[in-house]
N, C-alpha and C. Protein backbone atom coordinates (compact mmCIF):
# COMPACT_ATOMS: atom_id res chain seq x y z
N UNK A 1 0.83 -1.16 0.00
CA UNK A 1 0.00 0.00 0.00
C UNK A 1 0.88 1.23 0.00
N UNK A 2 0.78 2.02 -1.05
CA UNK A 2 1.33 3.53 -1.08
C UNK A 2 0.67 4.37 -0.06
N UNK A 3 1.53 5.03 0.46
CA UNK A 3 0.51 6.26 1.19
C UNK A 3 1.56 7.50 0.48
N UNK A 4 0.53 8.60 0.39
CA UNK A 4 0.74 9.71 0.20
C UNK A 4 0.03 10.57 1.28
N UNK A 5 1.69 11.30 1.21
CA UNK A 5 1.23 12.69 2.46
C UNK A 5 -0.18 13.85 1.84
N UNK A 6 -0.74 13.80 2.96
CA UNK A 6 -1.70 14.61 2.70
C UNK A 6 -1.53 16.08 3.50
N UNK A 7 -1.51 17.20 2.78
CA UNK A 7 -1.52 18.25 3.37
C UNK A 7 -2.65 18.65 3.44
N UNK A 8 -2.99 19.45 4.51
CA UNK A 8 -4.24 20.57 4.82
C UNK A 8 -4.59 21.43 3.54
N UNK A 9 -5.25 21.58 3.66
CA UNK A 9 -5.83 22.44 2.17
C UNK A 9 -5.20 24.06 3.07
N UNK A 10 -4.45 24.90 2.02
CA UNK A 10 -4.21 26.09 2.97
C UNK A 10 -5.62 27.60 2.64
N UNK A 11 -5.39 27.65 4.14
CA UNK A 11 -6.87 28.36 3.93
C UNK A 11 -6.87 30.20 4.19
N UNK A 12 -7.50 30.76 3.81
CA UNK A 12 -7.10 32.10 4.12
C UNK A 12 -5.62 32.53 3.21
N UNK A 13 -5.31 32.37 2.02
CA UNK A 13 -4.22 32.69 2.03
C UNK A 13 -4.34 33.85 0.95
N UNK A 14 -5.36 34.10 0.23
CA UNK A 14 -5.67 35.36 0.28
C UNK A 14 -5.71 36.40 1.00
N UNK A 15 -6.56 36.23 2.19
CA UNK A 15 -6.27 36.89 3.41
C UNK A 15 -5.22 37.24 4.05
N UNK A 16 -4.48 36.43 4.11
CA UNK A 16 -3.18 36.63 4.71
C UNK A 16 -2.19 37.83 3.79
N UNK A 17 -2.33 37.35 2.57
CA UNK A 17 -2.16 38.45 1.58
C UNK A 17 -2.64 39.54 1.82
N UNK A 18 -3.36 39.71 1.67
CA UNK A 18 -4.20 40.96 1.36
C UNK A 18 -3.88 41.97 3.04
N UNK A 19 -3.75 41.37 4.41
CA UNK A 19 -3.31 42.00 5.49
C UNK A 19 -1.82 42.35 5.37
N UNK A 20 -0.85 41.28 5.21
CA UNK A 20 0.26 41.52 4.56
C UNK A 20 0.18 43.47 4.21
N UNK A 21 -0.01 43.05 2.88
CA UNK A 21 -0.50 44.25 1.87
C UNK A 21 -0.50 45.50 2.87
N UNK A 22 -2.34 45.65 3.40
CA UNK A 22 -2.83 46.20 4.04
C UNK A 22 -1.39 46.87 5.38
N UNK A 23 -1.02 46.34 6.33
CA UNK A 23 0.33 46.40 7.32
C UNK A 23 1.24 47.43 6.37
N UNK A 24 1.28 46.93 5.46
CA UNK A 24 2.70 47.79 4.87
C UNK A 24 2.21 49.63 4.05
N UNK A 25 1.16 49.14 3.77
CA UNK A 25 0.52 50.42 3.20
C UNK A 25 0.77 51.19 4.63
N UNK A 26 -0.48 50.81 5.84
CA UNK A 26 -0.09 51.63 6.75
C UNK A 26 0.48 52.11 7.30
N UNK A 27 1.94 51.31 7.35
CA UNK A 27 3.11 51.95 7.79
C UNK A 27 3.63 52.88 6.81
N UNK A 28 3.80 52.43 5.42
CA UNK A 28 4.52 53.80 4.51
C UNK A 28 3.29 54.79 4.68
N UNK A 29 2.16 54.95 5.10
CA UNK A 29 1.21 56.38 5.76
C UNK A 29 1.48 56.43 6.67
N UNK A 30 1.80 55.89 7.74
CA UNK A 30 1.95 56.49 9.11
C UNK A 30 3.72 57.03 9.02
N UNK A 31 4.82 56.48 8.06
CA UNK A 31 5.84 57.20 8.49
C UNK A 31 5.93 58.67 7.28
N UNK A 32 4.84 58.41 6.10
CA UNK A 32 4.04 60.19 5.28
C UNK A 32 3.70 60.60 6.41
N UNK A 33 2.97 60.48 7.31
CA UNK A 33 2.04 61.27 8.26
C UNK A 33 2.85 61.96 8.94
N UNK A 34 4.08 61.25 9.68
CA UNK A 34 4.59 61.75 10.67
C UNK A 34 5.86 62.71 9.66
N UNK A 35 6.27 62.63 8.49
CA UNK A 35 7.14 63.61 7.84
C UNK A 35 6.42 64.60 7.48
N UNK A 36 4.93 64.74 7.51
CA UNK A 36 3.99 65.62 7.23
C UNK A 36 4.16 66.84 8.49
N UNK A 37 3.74 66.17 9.50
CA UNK A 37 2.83 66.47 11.08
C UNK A 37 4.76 67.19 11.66
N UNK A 38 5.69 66.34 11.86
CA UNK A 38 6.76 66.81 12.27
C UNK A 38 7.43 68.11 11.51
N UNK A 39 7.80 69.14 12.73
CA UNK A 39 8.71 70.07 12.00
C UNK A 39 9.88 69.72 11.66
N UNK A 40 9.95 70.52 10.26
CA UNK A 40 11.27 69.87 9.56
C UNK A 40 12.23 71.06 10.17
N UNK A 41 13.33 70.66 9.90
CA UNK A 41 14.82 71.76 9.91
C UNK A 41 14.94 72.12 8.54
N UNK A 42 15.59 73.60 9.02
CA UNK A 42 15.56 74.41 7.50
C UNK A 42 17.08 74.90 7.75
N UNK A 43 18.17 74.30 6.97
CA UNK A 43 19.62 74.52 7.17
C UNK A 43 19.73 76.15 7.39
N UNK A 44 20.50 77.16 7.88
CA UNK A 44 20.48 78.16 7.53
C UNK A 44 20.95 78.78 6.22
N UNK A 45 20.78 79.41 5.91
CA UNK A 45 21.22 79.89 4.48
C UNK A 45 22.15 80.64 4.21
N UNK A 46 22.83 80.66 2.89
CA UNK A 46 24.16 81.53 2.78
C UNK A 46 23.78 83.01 2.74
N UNK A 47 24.77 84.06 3.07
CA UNK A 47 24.27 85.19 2.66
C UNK A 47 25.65 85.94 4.32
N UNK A 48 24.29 86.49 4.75
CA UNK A 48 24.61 87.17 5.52
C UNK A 48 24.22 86.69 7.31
N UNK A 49 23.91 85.36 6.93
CA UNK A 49 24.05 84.26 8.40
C UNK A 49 25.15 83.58 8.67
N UNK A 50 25.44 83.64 9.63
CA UNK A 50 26.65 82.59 10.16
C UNK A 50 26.17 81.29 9.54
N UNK A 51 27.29 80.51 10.09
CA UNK A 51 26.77 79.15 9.48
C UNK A 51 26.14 78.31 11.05
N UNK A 52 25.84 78.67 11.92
CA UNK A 52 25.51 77.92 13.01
C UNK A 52 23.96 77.58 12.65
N UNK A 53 23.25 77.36 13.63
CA UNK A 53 21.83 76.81 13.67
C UNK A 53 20.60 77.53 13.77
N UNK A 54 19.89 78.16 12.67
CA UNK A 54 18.78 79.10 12.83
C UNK A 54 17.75 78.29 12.14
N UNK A 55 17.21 77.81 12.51
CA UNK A 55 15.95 77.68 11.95
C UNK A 55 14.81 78.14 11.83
N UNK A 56 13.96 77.60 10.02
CA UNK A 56 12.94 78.59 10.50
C UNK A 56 11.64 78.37 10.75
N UNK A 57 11.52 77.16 11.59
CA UNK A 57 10.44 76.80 12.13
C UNK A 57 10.75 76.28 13.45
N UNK A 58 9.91 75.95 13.89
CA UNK A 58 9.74 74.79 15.69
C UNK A 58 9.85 76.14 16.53
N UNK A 59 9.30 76.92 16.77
CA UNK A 59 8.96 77.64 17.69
C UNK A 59 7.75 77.50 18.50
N UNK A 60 7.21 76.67 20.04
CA UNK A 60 6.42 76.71 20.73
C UNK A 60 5.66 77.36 20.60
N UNK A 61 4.34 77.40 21.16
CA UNK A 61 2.89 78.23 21.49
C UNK A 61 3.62 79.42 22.13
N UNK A 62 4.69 78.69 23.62
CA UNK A 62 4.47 79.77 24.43
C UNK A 62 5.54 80.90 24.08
N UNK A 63 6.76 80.34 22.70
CA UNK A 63 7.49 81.69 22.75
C UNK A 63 6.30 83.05 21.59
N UNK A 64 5.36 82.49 21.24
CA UNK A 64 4.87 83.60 20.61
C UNK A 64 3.94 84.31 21.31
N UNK A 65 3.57 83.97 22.85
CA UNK A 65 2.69 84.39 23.63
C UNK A 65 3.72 85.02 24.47
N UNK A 66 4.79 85.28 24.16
CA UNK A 66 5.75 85.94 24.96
C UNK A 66 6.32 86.95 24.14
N UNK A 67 6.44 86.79 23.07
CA UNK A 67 6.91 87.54 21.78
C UNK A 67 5.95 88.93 21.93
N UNK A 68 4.36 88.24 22.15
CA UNK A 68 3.36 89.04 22.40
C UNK A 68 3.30 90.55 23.76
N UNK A 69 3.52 89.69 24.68
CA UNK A 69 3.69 90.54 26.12
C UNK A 69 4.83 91.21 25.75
N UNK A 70 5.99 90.97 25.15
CA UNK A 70 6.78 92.16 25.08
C UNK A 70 6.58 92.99 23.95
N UNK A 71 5.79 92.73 23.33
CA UNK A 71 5.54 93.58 22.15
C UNK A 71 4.47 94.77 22.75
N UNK A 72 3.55 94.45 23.82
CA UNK A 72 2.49 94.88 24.46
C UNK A 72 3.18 95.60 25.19
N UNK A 73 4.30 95.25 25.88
CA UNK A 73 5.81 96.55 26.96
C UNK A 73 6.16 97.23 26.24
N UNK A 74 5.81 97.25 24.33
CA UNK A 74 6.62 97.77 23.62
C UNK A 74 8.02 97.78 23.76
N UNK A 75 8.56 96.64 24.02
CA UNK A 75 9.97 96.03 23.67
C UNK A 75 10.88 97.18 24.56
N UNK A 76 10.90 96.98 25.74
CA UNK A 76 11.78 98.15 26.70
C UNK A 76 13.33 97.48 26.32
N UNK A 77 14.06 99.07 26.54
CA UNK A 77 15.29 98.48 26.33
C UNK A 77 15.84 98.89 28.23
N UNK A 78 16.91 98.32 28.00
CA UNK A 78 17.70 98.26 29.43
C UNK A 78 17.42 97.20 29.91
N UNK A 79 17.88 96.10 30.18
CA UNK A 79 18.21 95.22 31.33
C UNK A 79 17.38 95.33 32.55
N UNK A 80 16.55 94.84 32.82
CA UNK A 80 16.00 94.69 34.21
C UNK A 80 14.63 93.83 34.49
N UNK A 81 14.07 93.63 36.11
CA UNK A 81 13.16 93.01 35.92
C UNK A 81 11.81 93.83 35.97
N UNK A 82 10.78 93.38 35.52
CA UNK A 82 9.15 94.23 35.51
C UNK A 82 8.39 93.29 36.22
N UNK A 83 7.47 93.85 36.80
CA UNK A 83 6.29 93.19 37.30
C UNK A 83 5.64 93.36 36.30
N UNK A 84 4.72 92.06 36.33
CA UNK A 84 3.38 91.97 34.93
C UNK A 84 1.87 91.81 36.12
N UNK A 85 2.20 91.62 37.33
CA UNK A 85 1.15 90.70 38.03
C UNK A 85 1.22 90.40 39.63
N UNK A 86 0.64 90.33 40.15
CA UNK A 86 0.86 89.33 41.73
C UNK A 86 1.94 88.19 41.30
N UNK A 87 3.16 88.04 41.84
CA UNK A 87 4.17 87.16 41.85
C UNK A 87 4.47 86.57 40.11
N UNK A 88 4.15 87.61 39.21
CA UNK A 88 4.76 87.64 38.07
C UNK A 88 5.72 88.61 37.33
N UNK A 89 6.62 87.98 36.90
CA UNK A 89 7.79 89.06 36.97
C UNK A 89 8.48 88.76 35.35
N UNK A 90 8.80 89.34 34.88
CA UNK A 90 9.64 89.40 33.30
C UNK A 90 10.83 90.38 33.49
N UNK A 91 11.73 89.48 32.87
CA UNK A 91 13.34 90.28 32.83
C UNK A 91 13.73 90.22 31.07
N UNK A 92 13.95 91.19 30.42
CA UNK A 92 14.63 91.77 29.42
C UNK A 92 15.14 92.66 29.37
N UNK A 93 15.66 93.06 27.80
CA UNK A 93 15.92 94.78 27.56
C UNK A 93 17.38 94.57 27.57
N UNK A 94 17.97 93.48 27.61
CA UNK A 94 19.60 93.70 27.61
C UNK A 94 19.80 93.97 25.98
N UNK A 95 21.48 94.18 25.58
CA UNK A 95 21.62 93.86 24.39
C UNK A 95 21.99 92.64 24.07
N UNK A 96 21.75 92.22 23.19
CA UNK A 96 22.67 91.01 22.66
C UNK A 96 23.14 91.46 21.51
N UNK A 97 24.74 91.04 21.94
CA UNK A 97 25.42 91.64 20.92
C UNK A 97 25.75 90.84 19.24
N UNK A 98 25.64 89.30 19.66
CA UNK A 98 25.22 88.77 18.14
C UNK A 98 26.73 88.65 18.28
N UNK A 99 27.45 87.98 19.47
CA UNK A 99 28.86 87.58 19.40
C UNK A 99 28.93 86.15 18.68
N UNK A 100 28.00 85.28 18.50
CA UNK A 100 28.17 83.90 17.89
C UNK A 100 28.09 84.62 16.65
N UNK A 101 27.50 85.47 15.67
CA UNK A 101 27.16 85.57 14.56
C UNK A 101 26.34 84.67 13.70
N UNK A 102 25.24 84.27 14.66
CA UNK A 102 24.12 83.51 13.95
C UNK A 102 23.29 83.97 13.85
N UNK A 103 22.77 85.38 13.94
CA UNK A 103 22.10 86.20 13.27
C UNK A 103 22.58 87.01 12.27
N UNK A 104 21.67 87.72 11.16
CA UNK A 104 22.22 88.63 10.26
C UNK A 104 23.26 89.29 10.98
N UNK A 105 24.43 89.82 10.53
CA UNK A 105 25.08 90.72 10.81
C UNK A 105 24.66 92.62 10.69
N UNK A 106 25.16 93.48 10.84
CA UNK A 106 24.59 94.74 10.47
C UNK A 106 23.83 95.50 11.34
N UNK A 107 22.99 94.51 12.59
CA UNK A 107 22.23 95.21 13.09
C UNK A 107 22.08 95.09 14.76
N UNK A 108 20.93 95.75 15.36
CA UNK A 108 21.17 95.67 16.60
C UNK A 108 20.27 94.78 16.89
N UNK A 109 20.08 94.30 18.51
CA UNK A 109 19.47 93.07 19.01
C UNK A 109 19.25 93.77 20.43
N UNK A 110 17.94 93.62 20.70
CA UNK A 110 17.76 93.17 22.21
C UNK A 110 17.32 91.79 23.10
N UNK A 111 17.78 91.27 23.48
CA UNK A 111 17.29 89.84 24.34
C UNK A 111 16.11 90.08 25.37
N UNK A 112 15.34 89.00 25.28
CA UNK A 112 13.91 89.20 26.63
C UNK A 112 13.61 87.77 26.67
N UNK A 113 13.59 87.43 27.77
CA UNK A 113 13.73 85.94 28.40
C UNK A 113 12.40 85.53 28.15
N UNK A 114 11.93 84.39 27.70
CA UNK A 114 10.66 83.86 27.43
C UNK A 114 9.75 83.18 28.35
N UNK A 115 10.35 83.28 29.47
CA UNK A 115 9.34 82.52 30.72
C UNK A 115 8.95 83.75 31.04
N UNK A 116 8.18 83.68 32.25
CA UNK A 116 7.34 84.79 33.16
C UNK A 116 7.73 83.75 34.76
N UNK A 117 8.29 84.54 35.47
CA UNK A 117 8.96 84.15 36.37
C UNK A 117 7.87 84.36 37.92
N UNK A 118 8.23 83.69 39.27
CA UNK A 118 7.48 83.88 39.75
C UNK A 118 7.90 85.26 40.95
N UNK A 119 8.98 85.12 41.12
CA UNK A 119 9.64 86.59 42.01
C UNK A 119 10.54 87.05 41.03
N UNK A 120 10.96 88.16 42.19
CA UNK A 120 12.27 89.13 41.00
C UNK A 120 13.54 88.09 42.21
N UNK A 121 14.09 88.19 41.17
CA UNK A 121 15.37 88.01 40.94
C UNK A 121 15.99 86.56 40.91
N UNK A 122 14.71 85.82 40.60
CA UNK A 122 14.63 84.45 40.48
C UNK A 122 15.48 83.92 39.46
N UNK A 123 16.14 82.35 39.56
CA UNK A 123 17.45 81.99 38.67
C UNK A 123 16.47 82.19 37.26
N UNK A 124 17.32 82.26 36.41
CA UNK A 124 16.86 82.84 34.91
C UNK A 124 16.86 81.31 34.16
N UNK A 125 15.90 80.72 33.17
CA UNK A 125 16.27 79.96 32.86
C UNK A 125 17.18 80.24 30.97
N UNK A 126 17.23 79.51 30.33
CA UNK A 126 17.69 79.61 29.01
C UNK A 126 17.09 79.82 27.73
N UNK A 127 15.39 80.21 28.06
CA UNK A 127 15.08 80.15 27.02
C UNK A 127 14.87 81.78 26.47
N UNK A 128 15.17 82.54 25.77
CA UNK A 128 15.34 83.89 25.08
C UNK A 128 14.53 84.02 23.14
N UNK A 129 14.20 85.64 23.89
CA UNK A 129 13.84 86.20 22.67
C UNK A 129 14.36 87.11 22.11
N UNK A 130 15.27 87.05 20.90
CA UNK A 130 16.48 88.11 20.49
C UNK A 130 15.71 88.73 19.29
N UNK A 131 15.39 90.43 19.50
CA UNK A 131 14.83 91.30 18.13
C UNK A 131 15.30 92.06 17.63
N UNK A 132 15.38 92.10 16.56
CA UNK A 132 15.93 93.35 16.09
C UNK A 132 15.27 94.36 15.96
N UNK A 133 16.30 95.25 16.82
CA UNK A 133 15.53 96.68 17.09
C UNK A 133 14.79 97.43 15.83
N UNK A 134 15.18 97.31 14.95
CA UNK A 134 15.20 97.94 13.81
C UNK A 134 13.38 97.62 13.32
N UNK A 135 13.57 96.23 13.09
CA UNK A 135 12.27 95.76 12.19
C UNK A 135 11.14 94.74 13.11
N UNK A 136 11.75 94.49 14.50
CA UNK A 136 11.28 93.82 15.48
C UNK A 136 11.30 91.98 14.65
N UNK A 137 11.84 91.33 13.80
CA UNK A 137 11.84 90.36 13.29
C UNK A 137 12.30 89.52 14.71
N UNK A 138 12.03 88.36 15.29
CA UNK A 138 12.03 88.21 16.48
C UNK A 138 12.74 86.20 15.82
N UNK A 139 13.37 86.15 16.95
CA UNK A 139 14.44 84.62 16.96
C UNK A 139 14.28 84.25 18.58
N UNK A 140 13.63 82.71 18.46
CA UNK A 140 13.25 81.96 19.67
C UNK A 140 15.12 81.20 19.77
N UNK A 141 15.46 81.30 20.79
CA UNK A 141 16.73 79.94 21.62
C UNK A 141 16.15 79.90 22.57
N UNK A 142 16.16 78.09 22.64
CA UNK A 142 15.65 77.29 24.10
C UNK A 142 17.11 76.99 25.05
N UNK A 143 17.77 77.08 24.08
CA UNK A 143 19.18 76.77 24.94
C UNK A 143 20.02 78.41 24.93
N UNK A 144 19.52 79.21 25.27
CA UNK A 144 20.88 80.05 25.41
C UNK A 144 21.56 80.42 24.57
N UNK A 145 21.33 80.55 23.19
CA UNK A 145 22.10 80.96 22.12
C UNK A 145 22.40 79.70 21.16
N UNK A 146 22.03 78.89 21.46
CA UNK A 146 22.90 77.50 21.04
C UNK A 146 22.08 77.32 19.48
N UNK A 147 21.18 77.65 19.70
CA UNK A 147 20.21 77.35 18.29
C UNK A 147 19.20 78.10 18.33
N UNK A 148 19.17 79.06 16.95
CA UNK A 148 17.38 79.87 17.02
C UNK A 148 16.97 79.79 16.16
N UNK A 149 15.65 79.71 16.73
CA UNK A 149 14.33 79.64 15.51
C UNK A 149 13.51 80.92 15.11
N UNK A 150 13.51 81.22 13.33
CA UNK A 150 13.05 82.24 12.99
C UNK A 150 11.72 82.18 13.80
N UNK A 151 11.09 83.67 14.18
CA UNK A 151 9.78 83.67 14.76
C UNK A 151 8.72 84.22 13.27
């Protein structure tokens, strides 16, 4: 007596296909989605920028709600701190002199710190708003100079 192996009939294998399929579509949309949804970096450009790190996007909600309040102080110059409030306090008005040269060259700058602090003379943290006096064109750094984003 011969015997022959009998296999299972295979079932679903369309299906299996077709999810296959389905899995991979979604992922090449979900990693479109997220090159969509994510801010990109914008190298800085030649000209009259340093070559360090300006970008001109990824600026937070809250540095333009700060951009705002000092625009509302009408951008004081001098160094010091202001009350805005009961135990709210804002320090700007220094110069920045644009010693890295990652801003245009040519012009002047004032710095104004982007938090709202809760006393005066409280430690400062790093995040700054540098404008030029001239045209008020305004540059977010979260680190202290290290990298800014066009506003």
């Amino acid at each position: 007596m011969s015997t022959t192996a009998v296999h299972p009939p295979r079932r679903h294998t369309a299906a299996r296909r077709l999810a296959s399929v389905l899995a991979s579509v979604a992922m090449v949309l979900g990693l479109a989605a997220t090159a969509v949804v994510a801010p990109s970096v914008v190298a800085p450009q030649a000209g009259d920028q340093a070559s360090a790190a300006v970008y001109n996007c990824g600026c937070p909600a809250s540095a333009y709600t700060m951009y705002d309040r000092w625009d509302a102080l009408n951008w004081p110059s001098g160094a010091s701190w202001r009350q805005i409030g009961t135990n709210r306090w804002l320090y700007g008005g220094a110069v920045h002199y644009n010693r890295e040269r990652q801003l245009p060259t040519g012009a002047s700058y004032r710095e104004y710190d982007a938090q709202v602090y809760s006393r005066h003379g409280q430690s400062r943290g790093a995040k700054r708003i540098v404008i030029n006096v001239s045209t008020y064109a305004g540059w977010y750094t979260p680190n202290h100079y290290t990298d800014f984003y066009r506003m």
